[in-house]
N, C-alpha and C. Protein backbone atom coordinates (compact mmCIF):
# COMPACT_ATOMS: atom_id res chain seq x y z
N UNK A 1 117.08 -30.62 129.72
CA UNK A 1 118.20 -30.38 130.65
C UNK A 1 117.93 -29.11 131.45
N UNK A 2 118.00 -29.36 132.62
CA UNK A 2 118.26 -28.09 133.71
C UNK A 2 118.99 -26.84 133.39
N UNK A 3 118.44 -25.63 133.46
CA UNK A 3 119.07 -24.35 133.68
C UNK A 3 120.83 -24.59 133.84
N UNK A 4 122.01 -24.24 133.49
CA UNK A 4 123.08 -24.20 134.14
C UNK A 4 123.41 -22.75 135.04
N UNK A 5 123.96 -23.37 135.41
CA UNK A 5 123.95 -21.76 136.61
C UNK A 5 125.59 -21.72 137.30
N UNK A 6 126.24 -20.62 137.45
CA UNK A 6 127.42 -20.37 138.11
C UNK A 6 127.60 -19.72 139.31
N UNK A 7 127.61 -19.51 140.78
CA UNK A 7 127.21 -18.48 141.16
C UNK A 7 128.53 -17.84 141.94
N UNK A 8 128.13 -16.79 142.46
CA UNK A 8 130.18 -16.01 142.99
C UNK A 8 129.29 -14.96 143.91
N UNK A 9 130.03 -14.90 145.14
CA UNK A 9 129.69 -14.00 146.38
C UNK A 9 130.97 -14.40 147.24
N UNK A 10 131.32 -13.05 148.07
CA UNK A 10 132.46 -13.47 148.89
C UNK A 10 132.00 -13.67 150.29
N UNK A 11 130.71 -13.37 150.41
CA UNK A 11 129.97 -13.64 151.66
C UNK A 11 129.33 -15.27 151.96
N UNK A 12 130.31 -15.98 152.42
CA UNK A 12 130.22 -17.58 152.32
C UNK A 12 128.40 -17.46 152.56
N UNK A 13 127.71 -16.81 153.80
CA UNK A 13 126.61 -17.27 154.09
C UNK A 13 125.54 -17.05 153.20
N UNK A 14 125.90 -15.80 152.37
CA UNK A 14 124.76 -15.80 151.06
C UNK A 14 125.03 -16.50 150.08
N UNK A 15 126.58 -16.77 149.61
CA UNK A 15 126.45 -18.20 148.71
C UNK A 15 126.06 -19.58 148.77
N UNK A 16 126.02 -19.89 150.55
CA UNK A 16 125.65 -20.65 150.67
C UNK A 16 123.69 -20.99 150.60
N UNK A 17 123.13 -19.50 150.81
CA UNK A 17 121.89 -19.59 150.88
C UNK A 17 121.38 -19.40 149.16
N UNK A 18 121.99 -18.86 148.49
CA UNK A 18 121.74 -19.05 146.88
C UNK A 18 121.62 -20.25 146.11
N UNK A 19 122.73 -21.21 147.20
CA UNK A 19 123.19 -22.65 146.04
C UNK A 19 122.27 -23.14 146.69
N UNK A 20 121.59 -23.26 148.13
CA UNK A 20 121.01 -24.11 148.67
C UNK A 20 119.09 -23.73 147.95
N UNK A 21 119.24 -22.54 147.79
CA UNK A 21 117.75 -22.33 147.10
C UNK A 21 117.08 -22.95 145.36
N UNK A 22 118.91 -22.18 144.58
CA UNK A 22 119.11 -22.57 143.61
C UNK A 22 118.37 -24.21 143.59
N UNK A 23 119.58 -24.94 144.11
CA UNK A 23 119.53 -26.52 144.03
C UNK A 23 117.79 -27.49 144.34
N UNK A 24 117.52 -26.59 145.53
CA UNK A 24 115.77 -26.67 146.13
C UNK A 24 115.12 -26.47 144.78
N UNK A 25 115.10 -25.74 144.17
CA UNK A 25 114.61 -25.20 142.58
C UNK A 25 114.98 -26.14 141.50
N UNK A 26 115.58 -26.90 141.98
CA UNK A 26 116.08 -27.67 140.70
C UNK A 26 116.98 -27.09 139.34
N UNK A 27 117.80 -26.41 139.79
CA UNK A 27 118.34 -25.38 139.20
C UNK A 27 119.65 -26.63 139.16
N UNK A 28 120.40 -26.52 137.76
CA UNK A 28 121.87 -26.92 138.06
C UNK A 28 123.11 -26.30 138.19
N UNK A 29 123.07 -26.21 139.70
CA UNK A 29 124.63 -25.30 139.89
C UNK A 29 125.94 -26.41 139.71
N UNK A 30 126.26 -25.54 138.76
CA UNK A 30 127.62 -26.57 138.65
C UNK A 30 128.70 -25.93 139.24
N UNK A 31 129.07 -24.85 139.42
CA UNK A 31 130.14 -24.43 140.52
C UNK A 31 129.84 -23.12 141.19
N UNK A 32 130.50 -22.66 141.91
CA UNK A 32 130.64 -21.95 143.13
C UNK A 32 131.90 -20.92 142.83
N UNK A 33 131.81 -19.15 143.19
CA UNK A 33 133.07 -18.90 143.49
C UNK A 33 133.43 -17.83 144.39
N UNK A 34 134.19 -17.41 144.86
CA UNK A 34 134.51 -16.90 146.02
C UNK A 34 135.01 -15.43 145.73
N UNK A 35 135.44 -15.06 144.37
CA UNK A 35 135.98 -13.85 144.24
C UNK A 35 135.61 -13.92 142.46
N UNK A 36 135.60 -12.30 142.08
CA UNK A 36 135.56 -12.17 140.62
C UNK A 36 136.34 -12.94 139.63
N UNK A 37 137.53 -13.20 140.25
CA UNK A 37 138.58 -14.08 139.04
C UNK A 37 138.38 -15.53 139.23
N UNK A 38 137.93 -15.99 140.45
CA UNK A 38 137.28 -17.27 139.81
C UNK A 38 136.13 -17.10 139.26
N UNK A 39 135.60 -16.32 139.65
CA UNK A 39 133.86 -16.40 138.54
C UNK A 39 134.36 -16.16 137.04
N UNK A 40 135.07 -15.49 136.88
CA UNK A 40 135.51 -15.63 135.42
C UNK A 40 136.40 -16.58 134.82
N UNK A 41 136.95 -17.52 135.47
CA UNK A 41 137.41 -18.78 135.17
C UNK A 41 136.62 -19.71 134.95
N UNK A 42 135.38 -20.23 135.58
CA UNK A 42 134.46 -20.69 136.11
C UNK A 42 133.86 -20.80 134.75
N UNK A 43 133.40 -19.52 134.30
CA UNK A 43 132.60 -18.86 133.56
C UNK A 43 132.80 -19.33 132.02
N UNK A 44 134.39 -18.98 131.68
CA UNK A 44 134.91 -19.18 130.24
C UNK A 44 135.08 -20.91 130.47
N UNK A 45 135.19 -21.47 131.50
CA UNK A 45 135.58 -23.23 131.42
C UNK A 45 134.23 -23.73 131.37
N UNK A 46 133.13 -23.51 132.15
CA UNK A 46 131.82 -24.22 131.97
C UNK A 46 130.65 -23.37 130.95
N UNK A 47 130.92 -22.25 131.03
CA UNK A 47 130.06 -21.56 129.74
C UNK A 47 128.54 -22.01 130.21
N UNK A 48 128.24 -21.62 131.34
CA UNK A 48 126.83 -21.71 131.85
C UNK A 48 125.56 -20.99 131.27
N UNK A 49 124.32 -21.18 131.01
CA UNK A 49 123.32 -20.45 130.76
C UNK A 49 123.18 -18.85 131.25
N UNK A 50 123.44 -19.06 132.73
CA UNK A 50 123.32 -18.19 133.54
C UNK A 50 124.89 -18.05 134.52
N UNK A 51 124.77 -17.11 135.18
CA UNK A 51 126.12 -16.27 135.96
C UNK A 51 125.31 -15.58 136.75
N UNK A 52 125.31 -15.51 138.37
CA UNK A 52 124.84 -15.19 138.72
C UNK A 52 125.83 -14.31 140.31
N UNK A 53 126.04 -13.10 139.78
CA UNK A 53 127.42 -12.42 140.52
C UNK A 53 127.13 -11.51 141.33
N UNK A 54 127.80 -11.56 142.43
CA UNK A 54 128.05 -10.56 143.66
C UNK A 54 128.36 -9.33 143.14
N UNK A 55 128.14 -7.75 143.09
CA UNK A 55 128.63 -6.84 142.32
C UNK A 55 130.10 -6.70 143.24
N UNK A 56 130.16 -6.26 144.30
CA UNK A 56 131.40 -6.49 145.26
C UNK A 56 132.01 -7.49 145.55
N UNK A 57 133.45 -7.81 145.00
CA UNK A 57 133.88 -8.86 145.17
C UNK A 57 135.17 -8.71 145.00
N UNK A 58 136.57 -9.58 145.63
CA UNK A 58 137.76 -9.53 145.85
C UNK A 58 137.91 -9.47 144.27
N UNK A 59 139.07 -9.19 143.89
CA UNK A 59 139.65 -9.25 142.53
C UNK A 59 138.83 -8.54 141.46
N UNK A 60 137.69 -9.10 140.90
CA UNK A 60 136.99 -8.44 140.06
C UNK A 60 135.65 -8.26 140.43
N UNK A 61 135.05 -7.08 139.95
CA UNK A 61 133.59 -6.73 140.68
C UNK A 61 132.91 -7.53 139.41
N UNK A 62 131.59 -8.15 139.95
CA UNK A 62 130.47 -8.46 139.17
C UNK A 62 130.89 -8.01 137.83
N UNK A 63 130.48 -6.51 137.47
CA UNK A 63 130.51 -5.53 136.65
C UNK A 63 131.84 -5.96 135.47
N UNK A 64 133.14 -6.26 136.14
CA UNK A 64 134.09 -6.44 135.68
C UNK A 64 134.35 -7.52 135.11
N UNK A 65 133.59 -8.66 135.55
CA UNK A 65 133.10 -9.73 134.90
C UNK A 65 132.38 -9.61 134.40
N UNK A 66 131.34 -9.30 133.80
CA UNK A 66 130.50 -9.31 132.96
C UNK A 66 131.06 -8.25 131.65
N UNK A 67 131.99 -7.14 131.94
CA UNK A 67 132.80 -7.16 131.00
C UNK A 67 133.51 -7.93 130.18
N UNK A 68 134.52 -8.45 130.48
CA UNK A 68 135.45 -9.49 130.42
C UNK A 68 134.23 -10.62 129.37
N UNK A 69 133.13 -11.01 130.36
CA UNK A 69 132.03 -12.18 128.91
C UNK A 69 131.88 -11.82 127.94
N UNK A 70 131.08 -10.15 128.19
CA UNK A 70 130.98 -9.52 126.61
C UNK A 70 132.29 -9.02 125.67
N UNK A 71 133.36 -8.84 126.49
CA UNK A 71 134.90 -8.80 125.67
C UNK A 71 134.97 -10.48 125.08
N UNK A 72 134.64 -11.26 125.72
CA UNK A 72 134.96 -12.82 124.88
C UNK A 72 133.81 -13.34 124.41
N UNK A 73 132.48 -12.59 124.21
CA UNK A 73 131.65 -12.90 123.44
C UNK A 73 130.95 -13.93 123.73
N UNK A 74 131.18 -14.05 125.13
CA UNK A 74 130.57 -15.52 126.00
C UNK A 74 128.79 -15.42 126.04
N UNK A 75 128.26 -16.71 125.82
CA UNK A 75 126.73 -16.56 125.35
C UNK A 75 126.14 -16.66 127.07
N UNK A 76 127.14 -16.80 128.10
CA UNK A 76 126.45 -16.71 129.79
C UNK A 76 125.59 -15.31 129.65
N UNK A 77 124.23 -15.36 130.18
CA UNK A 77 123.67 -14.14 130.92
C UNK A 77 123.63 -14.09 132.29
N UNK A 78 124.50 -12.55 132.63
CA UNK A 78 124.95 -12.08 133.41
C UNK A 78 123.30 -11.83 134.68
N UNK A 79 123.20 -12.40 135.80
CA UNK A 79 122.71 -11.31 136.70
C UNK A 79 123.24 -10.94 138.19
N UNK A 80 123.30 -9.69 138.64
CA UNK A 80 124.05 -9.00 139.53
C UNK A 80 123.25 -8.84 140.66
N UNK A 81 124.00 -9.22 141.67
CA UNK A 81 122.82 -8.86 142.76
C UNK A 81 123.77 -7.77 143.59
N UNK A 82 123.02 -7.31 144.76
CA UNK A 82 123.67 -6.00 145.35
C UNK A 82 122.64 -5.60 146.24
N UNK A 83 123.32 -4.63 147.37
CA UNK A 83 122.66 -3.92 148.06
C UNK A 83 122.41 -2.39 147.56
N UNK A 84 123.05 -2.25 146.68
CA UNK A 84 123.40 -0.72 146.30
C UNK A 84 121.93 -1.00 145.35
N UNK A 85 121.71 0.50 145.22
CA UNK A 85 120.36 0.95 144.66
C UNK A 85 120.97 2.44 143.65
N UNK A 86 122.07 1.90 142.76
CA UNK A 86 122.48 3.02 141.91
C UNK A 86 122.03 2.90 140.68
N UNK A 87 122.14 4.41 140.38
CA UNK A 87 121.88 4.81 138.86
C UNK A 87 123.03 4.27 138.04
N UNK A 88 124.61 4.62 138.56
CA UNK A 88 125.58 4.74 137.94
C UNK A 88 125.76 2.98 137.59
N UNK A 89 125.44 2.56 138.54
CA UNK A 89 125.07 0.64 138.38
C UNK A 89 124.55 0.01 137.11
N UNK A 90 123.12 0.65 137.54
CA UNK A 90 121.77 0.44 136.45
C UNK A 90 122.32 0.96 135.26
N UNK A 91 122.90 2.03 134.72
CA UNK A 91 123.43 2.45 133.24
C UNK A 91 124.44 1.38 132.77
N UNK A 92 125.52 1.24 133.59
CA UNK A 92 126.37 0.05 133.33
C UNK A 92 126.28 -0.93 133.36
N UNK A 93 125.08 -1.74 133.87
CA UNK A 93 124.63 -3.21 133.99
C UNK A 93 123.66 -3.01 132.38
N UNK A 94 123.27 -2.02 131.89
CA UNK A 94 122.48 -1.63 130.63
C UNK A 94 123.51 -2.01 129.40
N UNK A 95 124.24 -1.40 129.61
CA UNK A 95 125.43 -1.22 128.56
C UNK A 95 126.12 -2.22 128.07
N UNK A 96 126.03 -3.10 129.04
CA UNK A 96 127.13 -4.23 129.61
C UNK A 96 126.31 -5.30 129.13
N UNK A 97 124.88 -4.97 128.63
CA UNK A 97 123.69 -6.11 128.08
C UNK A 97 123.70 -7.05 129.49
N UNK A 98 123.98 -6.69 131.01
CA UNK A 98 123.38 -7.46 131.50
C UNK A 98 121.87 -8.08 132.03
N UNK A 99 121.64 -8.80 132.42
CA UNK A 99 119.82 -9.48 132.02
C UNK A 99 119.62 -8.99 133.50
N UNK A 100 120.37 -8.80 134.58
CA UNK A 100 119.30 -9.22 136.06
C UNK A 100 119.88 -8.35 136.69
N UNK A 101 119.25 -7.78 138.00
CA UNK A 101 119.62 -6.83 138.71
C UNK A 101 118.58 -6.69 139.49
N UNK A 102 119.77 -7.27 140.51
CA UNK A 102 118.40 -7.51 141.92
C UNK A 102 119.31 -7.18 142.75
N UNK A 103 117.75 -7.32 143.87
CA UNK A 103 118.45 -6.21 145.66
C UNK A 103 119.03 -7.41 146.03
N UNK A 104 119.54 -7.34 147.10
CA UNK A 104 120.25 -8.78 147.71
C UNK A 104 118.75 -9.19 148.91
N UNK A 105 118.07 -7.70 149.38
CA UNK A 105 117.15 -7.86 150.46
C UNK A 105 116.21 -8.57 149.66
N UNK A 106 116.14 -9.17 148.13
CA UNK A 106 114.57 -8.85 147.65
C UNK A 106 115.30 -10.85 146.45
N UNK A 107 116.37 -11.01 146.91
CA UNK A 107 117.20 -11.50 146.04
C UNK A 107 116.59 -13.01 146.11
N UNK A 108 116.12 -13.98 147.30
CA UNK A 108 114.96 -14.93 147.33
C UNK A 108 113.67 -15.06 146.79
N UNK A 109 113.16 -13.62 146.86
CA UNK A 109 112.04 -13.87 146.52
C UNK A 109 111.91 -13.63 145.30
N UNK A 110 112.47 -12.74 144.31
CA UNK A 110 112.88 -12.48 142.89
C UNK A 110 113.64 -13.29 141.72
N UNK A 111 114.20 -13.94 142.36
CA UNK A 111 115.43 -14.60 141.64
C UNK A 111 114.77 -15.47 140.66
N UNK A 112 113.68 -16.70 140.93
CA UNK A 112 112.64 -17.96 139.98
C UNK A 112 112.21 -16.32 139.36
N UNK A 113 111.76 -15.24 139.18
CA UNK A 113 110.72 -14.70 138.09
C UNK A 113 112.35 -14.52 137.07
N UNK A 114 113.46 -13.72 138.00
CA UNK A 114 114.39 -13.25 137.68
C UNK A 114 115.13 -13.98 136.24
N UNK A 115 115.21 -15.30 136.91
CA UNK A 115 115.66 -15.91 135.59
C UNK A 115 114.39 -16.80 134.30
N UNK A 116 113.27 -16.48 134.83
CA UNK A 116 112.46 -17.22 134.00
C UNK A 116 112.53 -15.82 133.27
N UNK A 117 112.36 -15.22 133.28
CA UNK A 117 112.30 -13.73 132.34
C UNK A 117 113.87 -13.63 131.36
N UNK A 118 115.18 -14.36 132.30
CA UNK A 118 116.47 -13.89 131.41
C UNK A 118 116.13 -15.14 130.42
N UNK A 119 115.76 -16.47 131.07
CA UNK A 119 115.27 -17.58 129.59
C UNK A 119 114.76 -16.94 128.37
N UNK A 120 113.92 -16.45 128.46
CA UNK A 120 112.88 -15.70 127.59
C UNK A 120 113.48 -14.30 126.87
N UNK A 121 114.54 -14.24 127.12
CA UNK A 121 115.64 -13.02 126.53
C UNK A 121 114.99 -11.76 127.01
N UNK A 122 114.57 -12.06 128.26
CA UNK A 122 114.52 -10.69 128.79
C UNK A 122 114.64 -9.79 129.64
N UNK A 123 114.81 -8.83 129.93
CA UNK A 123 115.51 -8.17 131.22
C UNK A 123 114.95 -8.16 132.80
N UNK A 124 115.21 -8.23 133.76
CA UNK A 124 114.84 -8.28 134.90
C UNK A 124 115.16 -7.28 135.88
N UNK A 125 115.13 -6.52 136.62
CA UNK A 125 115.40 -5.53 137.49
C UNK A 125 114.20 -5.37 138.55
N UNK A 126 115.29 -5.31 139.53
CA UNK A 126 114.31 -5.35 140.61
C UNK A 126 113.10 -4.41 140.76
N UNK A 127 111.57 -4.40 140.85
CA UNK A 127 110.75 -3.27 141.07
C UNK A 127 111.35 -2.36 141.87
N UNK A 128 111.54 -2.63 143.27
CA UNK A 128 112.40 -1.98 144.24
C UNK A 128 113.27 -0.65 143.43
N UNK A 129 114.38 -1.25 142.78
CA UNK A 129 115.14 -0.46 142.49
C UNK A 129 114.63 0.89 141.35
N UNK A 130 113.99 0.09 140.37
CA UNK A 130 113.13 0.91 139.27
C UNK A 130 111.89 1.68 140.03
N UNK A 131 111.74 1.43 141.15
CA UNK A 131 110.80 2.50 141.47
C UNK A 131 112.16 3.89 142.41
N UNK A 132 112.64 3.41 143.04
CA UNK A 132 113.48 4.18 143.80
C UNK A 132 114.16 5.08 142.58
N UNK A 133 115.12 4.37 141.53
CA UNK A 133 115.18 5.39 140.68
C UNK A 133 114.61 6.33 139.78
N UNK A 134 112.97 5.77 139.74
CA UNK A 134 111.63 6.54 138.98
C UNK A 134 112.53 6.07 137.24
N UNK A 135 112.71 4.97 137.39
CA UNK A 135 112.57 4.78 135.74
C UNK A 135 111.74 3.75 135.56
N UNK A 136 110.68 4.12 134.39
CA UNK A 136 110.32 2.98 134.03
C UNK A 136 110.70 1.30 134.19
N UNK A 137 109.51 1.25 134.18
CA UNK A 137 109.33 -0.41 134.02
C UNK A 137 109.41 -0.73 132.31
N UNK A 138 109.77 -2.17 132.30
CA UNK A 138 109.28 -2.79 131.16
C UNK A 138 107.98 -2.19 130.26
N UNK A 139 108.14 -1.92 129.15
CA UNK A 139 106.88 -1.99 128.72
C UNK A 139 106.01 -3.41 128.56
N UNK A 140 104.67 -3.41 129.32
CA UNK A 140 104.02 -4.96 129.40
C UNK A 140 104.19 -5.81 127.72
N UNK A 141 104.13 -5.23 126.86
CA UNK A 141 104.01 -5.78 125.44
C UNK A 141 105.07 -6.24 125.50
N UNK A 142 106.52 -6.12 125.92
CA UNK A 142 107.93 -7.03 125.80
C UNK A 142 107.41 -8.27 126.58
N UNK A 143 107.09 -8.07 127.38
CA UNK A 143 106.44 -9.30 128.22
C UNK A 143 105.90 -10.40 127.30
N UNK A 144 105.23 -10.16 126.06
CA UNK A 144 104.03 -11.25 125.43
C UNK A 144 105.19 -11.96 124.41
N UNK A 145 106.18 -11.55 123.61
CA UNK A 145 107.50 -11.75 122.65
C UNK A 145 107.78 -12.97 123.69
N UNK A 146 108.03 -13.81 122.66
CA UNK A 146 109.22 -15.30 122.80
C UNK A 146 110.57 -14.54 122.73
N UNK A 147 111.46 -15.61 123.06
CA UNK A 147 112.96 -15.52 123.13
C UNK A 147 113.18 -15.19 121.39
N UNK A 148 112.82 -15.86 120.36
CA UNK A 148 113.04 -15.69 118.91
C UNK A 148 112.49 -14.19 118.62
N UNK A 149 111.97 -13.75 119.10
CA UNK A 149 110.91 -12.23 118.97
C UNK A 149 111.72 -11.29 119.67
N UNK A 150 112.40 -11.87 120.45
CA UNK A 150 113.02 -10.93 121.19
C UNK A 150 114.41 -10.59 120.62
N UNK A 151 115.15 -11.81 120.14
CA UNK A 151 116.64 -11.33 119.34
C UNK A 151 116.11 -10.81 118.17
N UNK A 152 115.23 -10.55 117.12
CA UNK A 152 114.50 -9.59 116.21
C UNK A 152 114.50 -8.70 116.62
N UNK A 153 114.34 -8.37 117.57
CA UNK A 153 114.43 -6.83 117.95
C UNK A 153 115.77 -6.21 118.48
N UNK A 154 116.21 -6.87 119.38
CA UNK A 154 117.90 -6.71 119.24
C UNK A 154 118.45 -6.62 117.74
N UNK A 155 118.06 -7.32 117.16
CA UNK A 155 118.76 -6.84 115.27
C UNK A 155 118.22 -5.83 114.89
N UNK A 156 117.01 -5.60 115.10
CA UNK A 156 116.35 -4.41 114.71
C UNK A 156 117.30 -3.21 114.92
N UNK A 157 117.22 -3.55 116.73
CA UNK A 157 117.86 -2.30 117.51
C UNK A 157 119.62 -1.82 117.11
N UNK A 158 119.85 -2.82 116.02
CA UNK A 158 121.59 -3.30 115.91
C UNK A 158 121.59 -2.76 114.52
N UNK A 159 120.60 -2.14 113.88
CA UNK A 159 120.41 -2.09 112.55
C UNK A 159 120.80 -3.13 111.34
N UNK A 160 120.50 -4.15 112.26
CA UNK A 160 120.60 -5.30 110.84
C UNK A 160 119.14 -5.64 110.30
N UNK A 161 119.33 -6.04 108.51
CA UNK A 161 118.61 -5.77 107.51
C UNK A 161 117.94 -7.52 107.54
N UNK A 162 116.73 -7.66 106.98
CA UNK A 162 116.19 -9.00 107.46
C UNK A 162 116.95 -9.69 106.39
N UNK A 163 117.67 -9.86 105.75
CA UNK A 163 118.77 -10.56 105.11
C UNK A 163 120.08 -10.96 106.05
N UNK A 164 120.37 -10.28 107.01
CA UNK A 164 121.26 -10.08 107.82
C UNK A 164 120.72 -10.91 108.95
N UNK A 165 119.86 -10.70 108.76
CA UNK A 165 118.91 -11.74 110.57
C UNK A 165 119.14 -12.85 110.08
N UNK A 166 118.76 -13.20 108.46
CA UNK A 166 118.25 -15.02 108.31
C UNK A 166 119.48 -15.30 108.06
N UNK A 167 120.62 -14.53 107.55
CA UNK A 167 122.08 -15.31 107.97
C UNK A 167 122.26 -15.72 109.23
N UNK A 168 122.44 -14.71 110.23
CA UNK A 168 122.34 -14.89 111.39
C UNK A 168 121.89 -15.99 112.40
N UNK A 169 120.73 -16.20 112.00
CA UNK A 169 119.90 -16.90 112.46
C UNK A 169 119.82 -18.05 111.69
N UNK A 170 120.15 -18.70 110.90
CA UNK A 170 119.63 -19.74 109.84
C UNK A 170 118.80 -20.14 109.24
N UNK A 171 117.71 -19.20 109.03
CA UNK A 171 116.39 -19.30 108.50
C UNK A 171 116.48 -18.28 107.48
N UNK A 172 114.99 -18.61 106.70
CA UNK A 172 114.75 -18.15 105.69
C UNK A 172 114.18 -15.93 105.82
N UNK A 173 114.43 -15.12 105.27
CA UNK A 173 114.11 -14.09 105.44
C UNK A 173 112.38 -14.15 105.41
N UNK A 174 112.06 -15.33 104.34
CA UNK A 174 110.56 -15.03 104.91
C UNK A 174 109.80 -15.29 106.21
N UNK A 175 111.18 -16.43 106.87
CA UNK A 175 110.63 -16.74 108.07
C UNK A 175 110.89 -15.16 109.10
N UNK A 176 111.86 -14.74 108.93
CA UNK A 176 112.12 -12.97 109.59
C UNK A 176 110.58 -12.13 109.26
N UNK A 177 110.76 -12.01 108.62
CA UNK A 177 109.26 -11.44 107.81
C UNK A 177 108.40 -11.76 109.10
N UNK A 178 107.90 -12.98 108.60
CA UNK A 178 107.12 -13.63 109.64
C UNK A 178 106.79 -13.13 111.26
N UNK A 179 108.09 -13.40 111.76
CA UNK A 179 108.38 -13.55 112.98
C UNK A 179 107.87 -11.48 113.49
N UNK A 180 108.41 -10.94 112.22
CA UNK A 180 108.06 -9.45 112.81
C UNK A 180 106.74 -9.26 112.80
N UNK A 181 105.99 -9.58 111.86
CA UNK A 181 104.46 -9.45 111.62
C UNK A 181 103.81 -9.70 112.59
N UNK A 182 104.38 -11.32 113.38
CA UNK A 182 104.05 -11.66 114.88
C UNK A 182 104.07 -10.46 115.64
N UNK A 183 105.22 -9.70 115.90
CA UNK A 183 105.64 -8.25 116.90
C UNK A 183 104.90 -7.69 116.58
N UNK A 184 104.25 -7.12 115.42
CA UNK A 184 103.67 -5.85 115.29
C UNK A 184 102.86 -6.10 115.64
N UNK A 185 102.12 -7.34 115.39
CA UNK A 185 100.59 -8.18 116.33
C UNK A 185 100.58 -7.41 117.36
N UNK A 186 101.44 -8.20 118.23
CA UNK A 186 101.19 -8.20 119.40
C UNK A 186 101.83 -6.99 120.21
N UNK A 187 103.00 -5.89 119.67
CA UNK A 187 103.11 -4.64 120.01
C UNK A 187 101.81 -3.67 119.61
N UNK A 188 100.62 -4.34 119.08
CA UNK A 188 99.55 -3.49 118.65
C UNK A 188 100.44 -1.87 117.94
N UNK A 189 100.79 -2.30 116.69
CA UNK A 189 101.56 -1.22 116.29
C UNK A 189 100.35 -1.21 114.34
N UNK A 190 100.98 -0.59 113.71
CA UNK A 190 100.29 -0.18 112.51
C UNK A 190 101.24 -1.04 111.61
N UNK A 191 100.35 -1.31 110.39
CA UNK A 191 101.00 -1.72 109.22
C UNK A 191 102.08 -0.99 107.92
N UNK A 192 101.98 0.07 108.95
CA UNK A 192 102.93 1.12 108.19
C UNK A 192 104.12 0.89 108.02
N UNK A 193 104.99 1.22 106.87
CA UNK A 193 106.23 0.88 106.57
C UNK A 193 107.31 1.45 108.48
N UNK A 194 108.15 1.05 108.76
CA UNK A 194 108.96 1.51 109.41
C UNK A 194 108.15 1.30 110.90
N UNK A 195 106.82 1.00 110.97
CA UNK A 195 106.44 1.23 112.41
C UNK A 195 107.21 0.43 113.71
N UNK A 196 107.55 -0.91 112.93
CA UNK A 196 108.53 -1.60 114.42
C UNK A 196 109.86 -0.95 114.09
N UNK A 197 110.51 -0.87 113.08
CA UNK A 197 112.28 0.22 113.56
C UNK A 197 111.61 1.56 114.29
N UNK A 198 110.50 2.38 114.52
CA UNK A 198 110.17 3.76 115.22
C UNK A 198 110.50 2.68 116.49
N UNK A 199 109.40 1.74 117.01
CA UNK A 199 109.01 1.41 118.33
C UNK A 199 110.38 1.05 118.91
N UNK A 200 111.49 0.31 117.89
CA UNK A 200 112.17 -0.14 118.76
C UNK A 200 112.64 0.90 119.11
N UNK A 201 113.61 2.14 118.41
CA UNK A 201 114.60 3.14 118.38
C UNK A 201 113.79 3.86 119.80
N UNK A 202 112.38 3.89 119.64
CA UNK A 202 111.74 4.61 120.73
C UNK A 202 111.91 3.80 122.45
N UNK A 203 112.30 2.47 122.25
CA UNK A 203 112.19 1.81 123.74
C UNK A 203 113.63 1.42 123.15
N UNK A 204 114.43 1.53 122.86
CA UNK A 204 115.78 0.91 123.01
C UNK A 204 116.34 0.16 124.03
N UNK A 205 116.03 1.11 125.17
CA UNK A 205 116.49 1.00 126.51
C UNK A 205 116.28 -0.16 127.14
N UNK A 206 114.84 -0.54 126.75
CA UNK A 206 114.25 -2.08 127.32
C UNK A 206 114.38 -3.07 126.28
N UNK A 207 115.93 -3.19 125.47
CA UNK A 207 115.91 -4.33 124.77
C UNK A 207 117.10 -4.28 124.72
N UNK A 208 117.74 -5.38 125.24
CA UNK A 208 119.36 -5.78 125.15
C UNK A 208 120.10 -5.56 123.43
């Protein structure tokens, strides 16, 4: 089954050029909305993969919606598009565990990496913006982690105990085990007790 997708802009001509790219992509947009409080209607009634929000918008901003998901614990990932190139943005789109954050100028040509990266549980932000603010990029090693490798480290980062993951998750703790041994692989880290809780606590920032 196709991607689900929601999308909300109050600027008819860029929603219209989103759904029309979206759809070209084979993307499934199932609705459309015009202001923040329908995107959050939208949002809690179809429970889409993806949300894909105007930060400026009548009623509720992007931002304010994507509040409101993580207040109802909604499994949509949030991405925000915008012209603004803020810090005060970027901290709160962090906080807010949202996945995407793109320019609106850069918002065509970004958007297919944009969400093949939020599939994969992982964050997206525009180069553009991360260079203008001089913060780091991704570290490339998050890049090589599956989506399952990647919520391991969110537990990590959450301080839950690999007893706590295989509840969580429905698997066995040896399969947790497992799955970290994979990370340390491929984070090229040491076999030392504690070395993936250092790495994560040390990159926090680049893991939802």
């Amino acid at each position: 089954m196709s991607t689900s997708i929601i999308i909300a802009d109050d600027h008819p001509l860029i929603l219209k050029g989103l759904n029309d790219f979206l759809l070209e992509k084979k993307y499934n947009v199932i609705a459309s909305a015009k202001n923040g409080k329908e995107a959050i209607t939208l949002i809690k009634a179809h429970q889409p993969d993806i949300a894909i929000l105007d930060i400026q918008m009548p009623m509720l901003s992007g931002l304010q919606v994507a509040e409101q998901c993580k207040e109802a614990q909604l499994g949509t990932k949030i991405i925000i598009i915008t012209f603004e190139k803020s810090e005060e943005i970027y901290r709160k789109a962090k906080t807010l565990g949202i996945y995407g954050y793109i320019l609106k100028e850069f918002a065509i040509a970004e958007l297919e990496t944009c969400i093949a990266n939020v599939l994969n549980e992982r964050q997206y932000f525009s180069p553009e913006l991360m260079q203008y603010l001089e913060i780091k990029e991704t570290p490339e090693e998050l890049k090589e982690l599956t989506a399952t490798e990647m919520k391991i480290l969110k537990r990590i980062a959450n301080n839950e105990t690999g007893v706590m993951m295989a509840e969580a998750m429905h698997v066995s703790v040896r399969t947790v085990e497992k799955h970290k041994s994979n990370i340390i692989k491929k984070l090229n880290l040491n076999q030392k007790q504690n070395s993936l809780v250092i790495w994560v606590k040390e990159n926090e920032d680049y893991i939802i």
